[in-house]
C-alpha atoms as a PDB file:
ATOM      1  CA  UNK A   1     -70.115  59.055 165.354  1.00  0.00           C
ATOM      2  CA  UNK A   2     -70.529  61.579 168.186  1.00  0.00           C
ATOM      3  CA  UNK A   3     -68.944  64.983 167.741  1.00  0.00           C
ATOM      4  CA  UNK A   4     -68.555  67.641 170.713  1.00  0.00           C
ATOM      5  CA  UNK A   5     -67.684  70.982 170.608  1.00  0.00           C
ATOM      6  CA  UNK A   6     -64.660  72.547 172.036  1.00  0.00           C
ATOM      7  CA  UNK A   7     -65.484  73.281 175.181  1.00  0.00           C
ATOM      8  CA  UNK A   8     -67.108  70.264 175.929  1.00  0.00           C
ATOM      9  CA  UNK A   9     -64.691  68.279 174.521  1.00  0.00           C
ATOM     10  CA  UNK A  10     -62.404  70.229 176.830  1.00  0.00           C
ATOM     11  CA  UNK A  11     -64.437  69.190 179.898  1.00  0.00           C
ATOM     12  CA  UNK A  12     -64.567  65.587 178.993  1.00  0.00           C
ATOM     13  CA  UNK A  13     -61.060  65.033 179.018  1.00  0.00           C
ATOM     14  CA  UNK A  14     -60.105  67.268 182.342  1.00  0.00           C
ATOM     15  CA  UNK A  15     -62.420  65.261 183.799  1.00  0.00           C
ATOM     16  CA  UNK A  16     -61.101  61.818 182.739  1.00  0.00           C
ATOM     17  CA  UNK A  17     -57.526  63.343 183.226  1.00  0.00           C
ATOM     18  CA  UNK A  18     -58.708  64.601 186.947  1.00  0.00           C
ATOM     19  CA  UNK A  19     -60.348  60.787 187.729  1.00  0.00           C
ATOM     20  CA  UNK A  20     -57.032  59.171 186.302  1.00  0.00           C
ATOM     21  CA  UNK A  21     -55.059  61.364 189.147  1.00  0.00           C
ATOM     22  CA  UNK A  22     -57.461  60.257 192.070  1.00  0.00           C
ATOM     23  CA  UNK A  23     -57.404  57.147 190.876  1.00  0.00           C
ATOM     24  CA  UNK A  24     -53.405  57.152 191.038  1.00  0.00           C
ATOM     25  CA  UNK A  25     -53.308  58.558 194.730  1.00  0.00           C
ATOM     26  CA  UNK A  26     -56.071  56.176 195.860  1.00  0.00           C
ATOM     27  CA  UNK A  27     -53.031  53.512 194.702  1.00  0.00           C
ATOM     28  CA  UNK A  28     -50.356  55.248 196.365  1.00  0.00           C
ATOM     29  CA  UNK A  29     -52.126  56.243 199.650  1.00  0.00           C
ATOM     30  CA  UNK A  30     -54.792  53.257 200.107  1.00  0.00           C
ATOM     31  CA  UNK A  31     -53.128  50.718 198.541  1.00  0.00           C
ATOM     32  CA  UNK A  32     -49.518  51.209 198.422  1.00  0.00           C
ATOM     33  CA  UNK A  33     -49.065  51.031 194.912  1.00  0.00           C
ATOM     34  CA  UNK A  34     -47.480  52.854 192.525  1.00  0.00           C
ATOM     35  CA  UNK A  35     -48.853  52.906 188.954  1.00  0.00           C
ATOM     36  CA  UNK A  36     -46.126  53.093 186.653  1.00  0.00           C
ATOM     37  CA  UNK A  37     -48.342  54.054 183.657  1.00  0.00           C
ATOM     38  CA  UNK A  38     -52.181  54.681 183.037  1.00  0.00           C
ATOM     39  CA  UNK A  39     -52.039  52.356 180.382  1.00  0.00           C
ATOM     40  CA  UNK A  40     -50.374  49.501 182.247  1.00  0.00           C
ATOM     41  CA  UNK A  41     -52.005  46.057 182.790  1.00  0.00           C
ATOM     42  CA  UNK A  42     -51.595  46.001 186.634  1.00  0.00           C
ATOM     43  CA  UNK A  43     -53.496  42.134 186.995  1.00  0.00           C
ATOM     44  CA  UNK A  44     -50.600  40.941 184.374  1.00  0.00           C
ATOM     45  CA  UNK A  45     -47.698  42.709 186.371  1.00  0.00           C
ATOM     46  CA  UNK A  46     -49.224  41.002 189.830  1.00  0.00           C
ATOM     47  CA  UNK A  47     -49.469  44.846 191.124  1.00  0.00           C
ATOM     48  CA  UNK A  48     -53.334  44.462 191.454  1.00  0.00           C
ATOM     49  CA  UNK A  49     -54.178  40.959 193.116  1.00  0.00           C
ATOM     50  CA  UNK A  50     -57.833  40.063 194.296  1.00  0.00           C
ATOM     51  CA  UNK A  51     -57.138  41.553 197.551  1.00  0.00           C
ATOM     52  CA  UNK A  52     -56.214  44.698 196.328  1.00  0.00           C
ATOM     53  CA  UNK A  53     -59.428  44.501 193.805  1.00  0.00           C
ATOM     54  CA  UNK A  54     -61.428  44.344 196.958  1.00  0.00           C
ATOM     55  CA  UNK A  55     -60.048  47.354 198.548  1.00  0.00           C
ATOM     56  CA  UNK A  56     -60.308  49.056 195.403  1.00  0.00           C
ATOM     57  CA  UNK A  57     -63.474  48.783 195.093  1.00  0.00           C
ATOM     58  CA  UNK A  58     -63.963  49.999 198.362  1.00  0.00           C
ATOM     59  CA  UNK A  59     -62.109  53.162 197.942  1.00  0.00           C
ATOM     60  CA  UNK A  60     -63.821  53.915 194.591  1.00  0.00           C
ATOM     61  CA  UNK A  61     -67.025  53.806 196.091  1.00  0.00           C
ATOM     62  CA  UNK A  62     -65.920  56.776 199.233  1.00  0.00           C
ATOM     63  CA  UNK A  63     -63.940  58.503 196.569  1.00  0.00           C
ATOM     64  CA  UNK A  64     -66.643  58.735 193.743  1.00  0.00           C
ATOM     65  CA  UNK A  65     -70.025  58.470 195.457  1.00  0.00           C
ATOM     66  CA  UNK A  66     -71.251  55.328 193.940  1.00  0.00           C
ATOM     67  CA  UNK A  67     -71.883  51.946 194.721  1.00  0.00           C
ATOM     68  CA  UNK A  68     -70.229  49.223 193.179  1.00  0.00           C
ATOM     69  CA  UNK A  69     -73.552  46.330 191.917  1.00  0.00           C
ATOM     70  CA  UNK A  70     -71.839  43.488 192.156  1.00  0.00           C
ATOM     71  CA  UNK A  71     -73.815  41.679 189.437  1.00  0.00           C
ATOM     72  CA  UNK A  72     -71.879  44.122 186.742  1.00  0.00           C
ATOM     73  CA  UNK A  73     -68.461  44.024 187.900  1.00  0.00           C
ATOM     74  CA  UNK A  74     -65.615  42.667 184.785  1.00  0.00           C
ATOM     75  CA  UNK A  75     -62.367  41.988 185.871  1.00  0.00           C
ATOM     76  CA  UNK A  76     -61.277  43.561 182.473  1.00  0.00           C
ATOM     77  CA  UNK A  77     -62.445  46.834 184.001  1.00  0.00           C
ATOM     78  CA  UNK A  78     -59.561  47.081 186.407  1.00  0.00           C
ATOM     79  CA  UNK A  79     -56.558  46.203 184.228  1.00  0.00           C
ATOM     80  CA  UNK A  80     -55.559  49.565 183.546  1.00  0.00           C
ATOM     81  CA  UNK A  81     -56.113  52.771 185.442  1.00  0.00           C
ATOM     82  CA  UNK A  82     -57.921  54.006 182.289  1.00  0.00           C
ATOM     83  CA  UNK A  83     -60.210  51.084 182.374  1.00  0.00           C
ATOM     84  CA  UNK A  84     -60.940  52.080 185.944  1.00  0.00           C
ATOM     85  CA  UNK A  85     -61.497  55.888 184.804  1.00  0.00           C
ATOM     86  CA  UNK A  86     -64.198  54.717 182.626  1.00  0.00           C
ATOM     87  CA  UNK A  87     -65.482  52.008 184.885  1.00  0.00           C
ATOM     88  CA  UNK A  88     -65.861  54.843 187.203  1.00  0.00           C
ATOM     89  CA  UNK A  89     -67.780  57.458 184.510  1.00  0.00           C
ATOM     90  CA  UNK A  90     -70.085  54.718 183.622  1.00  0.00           C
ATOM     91  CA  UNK A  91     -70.983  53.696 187.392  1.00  0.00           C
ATOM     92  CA  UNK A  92     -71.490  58.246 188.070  1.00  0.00           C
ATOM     93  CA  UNK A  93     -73.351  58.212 185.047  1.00  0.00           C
END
């Protein structure tokens, strides 16, 4: 197990809680959706079809400076705008 210390503990999680945010506008503004929670399933709901994956993707990759390798992409990734916060941490490395 992996401990941190305070402060960069502190830095971990305003960082996830500042890509959860951007990730909620990019909804809202790009997409026209609004999240009801960061921990709902948005394929299950039908909020998040594969049309809106698509432009999702897109906007991730302007928004966060990567690129998205298609090779590594898991639909499990996008279920929940936390799984798309970490998605997006592990593709900035």
């Amino acid at each position: 197990m992996r401990t941190l210390d305070r402060g960069t503990e502190y830095r971990s999680i305003q960082a996830a809680t500042e890509t959860t945010t951007t990730i909620c506008e990019l909804f809202a503004a790009h997409l026209a959706i609004e999240v009801p929670a960061i921990e709902a399933d948005l394929i299950e709901s039908g909020l998040l079809d594969s049309l809106a994956v698509v432009d999702l993707l897109m906007q991730l990759e302007r928004s966060f400076g990567f690129t998205v390798v298609m090779d590594d992409l898991d639909i499990e990734d996008f279920r929940t705008v936390e799984r798309i916060a970490a998605y997006v941490a592990r593709c900035r490395g």
